[in-house]
PDB file of N, CA and C in Angstrom:
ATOM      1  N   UNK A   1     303.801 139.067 210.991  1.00  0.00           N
ATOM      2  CA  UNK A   1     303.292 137.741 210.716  1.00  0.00           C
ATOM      3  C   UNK A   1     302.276 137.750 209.574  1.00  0.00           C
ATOM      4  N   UNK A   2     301.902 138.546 209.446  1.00  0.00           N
ATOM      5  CA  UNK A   2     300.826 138.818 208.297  1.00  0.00           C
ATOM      6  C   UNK A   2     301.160 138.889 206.561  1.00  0.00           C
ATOM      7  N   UNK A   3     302.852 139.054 206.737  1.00  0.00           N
ATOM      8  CA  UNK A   3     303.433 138.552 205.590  1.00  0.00           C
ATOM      9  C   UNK A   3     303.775 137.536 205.108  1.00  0.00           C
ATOM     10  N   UNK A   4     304.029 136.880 206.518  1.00  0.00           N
ATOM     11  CA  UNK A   4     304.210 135.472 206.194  1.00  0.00           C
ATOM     12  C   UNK A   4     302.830 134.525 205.672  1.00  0.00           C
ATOM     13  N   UNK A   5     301.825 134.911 206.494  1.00  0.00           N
ATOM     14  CA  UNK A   5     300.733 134.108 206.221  1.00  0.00           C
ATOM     15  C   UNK A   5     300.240 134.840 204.869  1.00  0.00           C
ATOM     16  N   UNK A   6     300.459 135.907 204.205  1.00  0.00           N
ATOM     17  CA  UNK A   6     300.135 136.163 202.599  1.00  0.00           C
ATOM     18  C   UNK A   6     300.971 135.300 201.718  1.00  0.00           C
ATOM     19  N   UNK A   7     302.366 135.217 202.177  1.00  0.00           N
ATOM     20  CA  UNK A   7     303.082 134.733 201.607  1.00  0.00           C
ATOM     21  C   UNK A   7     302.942 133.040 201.487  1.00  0.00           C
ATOM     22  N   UNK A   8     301.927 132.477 202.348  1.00  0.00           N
ATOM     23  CA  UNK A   8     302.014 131.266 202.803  1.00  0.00           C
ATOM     24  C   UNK A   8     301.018 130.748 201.666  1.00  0.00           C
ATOM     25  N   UNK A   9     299.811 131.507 201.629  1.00  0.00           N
ATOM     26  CA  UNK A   9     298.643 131.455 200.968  1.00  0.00           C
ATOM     27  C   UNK A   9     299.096 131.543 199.604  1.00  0.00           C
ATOM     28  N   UNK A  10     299.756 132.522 199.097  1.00  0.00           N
ATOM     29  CA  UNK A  10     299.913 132.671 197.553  1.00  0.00           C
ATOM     30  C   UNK A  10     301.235 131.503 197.331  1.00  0.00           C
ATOM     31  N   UNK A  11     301.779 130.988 197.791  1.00  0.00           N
ATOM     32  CA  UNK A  11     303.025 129.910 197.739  1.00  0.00           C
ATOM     33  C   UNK A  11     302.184 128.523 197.734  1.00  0.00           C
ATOM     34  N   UNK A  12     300.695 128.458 197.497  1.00  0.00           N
ATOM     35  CA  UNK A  12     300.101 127.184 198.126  1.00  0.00           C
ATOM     36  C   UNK A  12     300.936 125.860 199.272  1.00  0.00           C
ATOM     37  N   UNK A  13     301.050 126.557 200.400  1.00  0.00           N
ATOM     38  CA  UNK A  13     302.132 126.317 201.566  1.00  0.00           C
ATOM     39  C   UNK A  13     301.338 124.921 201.857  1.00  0.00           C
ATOM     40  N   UNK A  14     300.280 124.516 201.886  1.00  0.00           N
ATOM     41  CA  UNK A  14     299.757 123.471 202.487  1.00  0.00           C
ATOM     42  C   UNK A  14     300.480 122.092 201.213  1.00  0.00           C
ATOM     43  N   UNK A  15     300.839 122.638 200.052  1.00  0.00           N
ATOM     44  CA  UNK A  15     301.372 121.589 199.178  1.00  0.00           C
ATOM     45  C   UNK A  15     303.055 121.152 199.309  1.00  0.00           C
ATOM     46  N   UNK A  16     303.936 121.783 199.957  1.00  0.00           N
ATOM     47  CA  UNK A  16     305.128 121.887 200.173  1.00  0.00           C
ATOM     48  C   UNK A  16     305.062 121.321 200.988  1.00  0.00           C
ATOM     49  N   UNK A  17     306.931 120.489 200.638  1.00  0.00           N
ATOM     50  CA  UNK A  17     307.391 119.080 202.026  1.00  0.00           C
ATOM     51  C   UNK A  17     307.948 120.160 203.231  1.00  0.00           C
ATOM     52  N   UNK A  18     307.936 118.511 204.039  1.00  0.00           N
ATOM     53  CA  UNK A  18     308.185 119.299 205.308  1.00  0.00           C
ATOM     54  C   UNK A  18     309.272 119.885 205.714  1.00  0.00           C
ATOM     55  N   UNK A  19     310.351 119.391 204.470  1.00  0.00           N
ATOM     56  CA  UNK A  19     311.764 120.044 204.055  1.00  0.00           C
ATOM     57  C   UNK A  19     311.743 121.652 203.898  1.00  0.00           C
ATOM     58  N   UNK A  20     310.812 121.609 202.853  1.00  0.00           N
ATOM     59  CA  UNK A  20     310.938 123.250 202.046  1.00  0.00           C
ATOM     60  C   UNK A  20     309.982 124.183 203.332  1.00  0.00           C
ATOM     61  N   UNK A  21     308.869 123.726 203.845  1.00  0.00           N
ATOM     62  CA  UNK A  21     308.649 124.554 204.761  1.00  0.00           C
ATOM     63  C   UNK A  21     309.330 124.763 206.017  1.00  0.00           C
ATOM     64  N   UNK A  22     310.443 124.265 206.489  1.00  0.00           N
ATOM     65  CA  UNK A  22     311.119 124.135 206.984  1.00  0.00           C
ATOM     66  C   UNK A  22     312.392 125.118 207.146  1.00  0.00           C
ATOM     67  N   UNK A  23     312.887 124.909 205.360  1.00  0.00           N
ATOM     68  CA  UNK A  23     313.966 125.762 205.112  1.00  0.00           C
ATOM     69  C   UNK A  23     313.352 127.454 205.074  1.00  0.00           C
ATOM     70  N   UNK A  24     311.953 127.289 204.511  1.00  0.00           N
ATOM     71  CA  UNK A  24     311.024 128.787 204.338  1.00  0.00           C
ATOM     72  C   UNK A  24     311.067 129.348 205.406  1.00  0.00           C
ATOM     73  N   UNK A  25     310.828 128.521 206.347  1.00  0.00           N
ATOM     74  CA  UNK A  25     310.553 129.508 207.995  1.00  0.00           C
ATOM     75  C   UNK A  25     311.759 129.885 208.566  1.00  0.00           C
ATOM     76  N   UNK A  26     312.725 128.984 208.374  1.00  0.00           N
ATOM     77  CA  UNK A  26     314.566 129.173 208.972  1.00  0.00           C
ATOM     78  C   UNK A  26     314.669 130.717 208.353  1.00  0.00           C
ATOM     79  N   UNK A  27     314.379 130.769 206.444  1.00  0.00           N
ATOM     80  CA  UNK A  27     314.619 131.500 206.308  1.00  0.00           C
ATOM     81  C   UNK A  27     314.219 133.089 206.329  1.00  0.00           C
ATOM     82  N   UNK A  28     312.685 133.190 206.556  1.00  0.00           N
ATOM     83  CA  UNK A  28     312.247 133.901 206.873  1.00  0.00           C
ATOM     84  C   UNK A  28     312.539 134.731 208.462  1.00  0.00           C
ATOM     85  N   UNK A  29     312.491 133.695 208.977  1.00  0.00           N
ATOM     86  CA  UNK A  29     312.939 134.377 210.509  1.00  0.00           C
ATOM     87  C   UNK A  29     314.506 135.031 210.566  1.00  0.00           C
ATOM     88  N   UNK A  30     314.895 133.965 209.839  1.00  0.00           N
ATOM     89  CA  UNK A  30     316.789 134.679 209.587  1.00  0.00           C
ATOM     90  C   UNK A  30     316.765 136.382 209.481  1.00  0.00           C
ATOM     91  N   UNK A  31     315.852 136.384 207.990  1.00  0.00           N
ATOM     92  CA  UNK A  31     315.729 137.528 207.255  1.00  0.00           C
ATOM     93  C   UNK A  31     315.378 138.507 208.049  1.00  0.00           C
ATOM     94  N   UNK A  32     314.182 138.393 208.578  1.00  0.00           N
ATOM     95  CA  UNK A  32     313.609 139.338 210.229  1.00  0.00           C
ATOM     96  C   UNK A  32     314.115 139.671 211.031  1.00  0.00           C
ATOM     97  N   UNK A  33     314.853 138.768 211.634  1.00  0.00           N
ATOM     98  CA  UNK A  33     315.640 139.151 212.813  1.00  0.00           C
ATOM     99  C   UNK A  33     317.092 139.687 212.029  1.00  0.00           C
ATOM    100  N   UNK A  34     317.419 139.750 211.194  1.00  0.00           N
ATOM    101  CA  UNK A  34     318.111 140.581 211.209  1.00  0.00           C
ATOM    102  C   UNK A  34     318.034 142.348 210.147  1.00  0.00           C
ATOM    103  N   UNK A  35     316.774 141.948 210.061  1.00  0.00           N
ATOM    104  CA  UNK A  35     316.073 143.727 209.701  1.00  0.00           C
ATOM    105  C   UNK A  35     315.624 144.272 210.226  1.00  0.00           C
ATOM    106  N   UNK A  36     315.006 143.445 212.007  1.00  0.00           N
ATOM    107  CA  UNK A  36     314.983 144.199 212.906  1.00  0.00           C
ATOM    108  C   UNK A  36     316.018 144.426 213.798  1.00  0.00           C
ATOM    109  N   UNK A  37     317.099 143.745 213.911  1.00  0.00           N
ATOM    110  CA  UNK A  37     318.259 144.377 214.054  1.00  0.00           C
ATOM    111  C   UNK A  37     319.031 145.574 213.808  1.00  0.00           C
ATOM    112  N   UNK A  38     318.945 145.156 212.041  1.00  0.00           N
ATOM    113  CA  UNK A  38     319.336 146.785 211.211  1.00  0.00           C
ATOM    114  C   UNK A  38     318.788 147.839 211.961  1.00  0.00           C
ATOM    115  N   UNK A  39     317.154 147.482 211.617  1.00  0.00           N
ATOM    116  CA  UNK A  39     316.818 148.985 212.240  1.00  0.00           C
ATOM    117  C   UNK A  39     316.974 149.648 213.324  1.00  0.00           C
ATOM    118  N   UNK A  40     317.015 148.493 214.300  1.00  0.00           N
ATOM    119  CA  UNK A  40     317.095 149.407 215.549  1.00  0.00           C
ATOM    120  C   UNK A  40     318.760 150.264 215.699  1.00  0.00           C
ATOM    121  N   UNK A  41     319.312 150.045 214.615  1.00  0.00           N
ATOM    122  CA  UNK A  41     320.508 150.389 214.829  1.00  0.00           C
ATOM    123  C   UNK A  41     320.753 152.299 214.070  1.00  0.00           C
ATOM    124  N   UNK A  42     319.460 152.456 213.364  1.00  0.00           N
ATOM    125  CA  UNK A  42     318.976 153.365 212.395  1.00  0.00           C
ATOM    126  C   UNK A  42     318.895 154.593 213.482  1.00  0.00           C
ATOM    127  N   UNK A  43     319.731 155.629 214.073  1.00  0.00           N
ATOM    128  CA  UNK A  43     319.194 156.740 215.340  1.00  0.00           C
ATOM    129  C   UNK A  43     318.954 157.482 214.046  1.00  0.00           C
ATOM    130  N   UNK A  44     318.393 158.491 214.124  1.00  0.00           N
ATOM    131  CA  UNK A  44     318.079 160.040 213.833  1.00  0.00           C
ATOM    132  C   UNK A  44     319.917 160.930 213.432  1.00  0.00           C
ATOM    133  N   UNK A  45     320.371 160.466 214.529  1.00  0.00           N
ATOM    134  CA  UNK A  45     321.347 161.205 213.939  1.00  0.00           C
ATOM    135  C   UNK A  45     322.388 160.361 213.070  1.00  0.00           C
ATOM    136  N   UNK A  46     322.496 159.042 213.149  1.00  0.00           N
ATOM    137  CA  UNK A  46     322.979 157.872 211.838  1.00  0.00           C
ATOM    138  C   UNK A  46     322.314 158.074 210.272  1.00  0.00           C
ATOM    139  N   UNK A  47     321.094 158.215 210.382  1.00  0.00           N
ATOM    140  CA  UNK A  47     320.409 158.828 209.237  1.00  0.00           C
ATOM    141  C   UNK A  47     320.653 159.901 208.570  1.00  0.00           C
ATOM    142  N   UNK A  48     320.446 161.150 209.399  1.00  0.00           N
ATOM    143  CA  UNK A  48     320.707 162.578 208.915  1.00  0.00           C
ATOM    144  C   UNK A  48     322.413 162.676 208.392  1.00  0.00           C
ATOM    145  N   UNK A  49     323.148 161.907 209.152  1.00  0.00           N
ATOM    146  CA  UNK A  49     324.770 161.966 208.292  1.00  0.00           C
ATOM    147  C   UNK A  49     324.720 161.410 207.188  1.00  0.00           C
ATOM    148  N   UNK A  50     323.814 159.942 207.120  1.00  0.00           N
ATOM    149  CA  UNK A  50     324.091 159.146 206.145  1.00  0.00           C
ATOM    150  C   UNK A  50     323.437 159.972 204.309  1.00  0.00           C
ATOM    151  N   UNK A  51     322.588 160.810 204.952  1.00  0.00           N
ATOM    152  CA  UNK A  51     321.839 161.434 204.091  1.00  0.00           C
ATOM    153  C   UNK A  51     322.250 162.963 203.322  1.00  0.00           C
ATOM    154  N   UNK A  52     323.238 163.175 204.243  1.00  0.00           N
ATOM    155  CA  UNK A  52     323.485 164.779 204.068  1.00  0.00           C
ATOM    156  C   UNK A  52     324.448 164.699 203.002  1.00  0.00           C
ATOM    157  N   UNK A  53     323.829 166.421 202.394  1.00  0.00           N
ATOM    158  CA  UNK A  53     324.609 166.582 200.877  1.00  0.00           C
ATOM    159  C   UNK A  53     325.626 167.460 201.308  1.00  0.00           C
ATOM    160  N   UNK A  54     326.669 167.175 201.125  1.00  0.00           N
ATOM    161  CA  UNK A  54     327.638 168.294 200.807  1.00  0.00           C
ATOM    162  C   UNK A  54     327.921 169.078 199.300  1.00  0.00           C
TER     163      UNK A  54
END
């Protein structure tokens, strides 16, 4: 949450309709929930294959 509220501050968020903050938060949460998705999908051993040199 602490990105969002940096992000809120440097976007001067208090000047934006109630449209665009609207679509900002849809899209922000979209974005989140599905990078915390990704990750949890990230094991130790998904990594180490994805990484290994032959």
């Amino acid at each position: 949450m602490c990105t969002l509220r940096r992000m809120m501050g440097t976007l001067n968020w208090n000047a934006w309709s109630l449209t665009n903050k609207t679509t900002l938060l849809f899209t922000f949460t979209y974005t989140m929930h599905r990078l915390w998705s990704w990750n949890n999908t990230l094991t130790p051993e998904y990594l180490q294959n994805l990484f290994e040199t032959n």
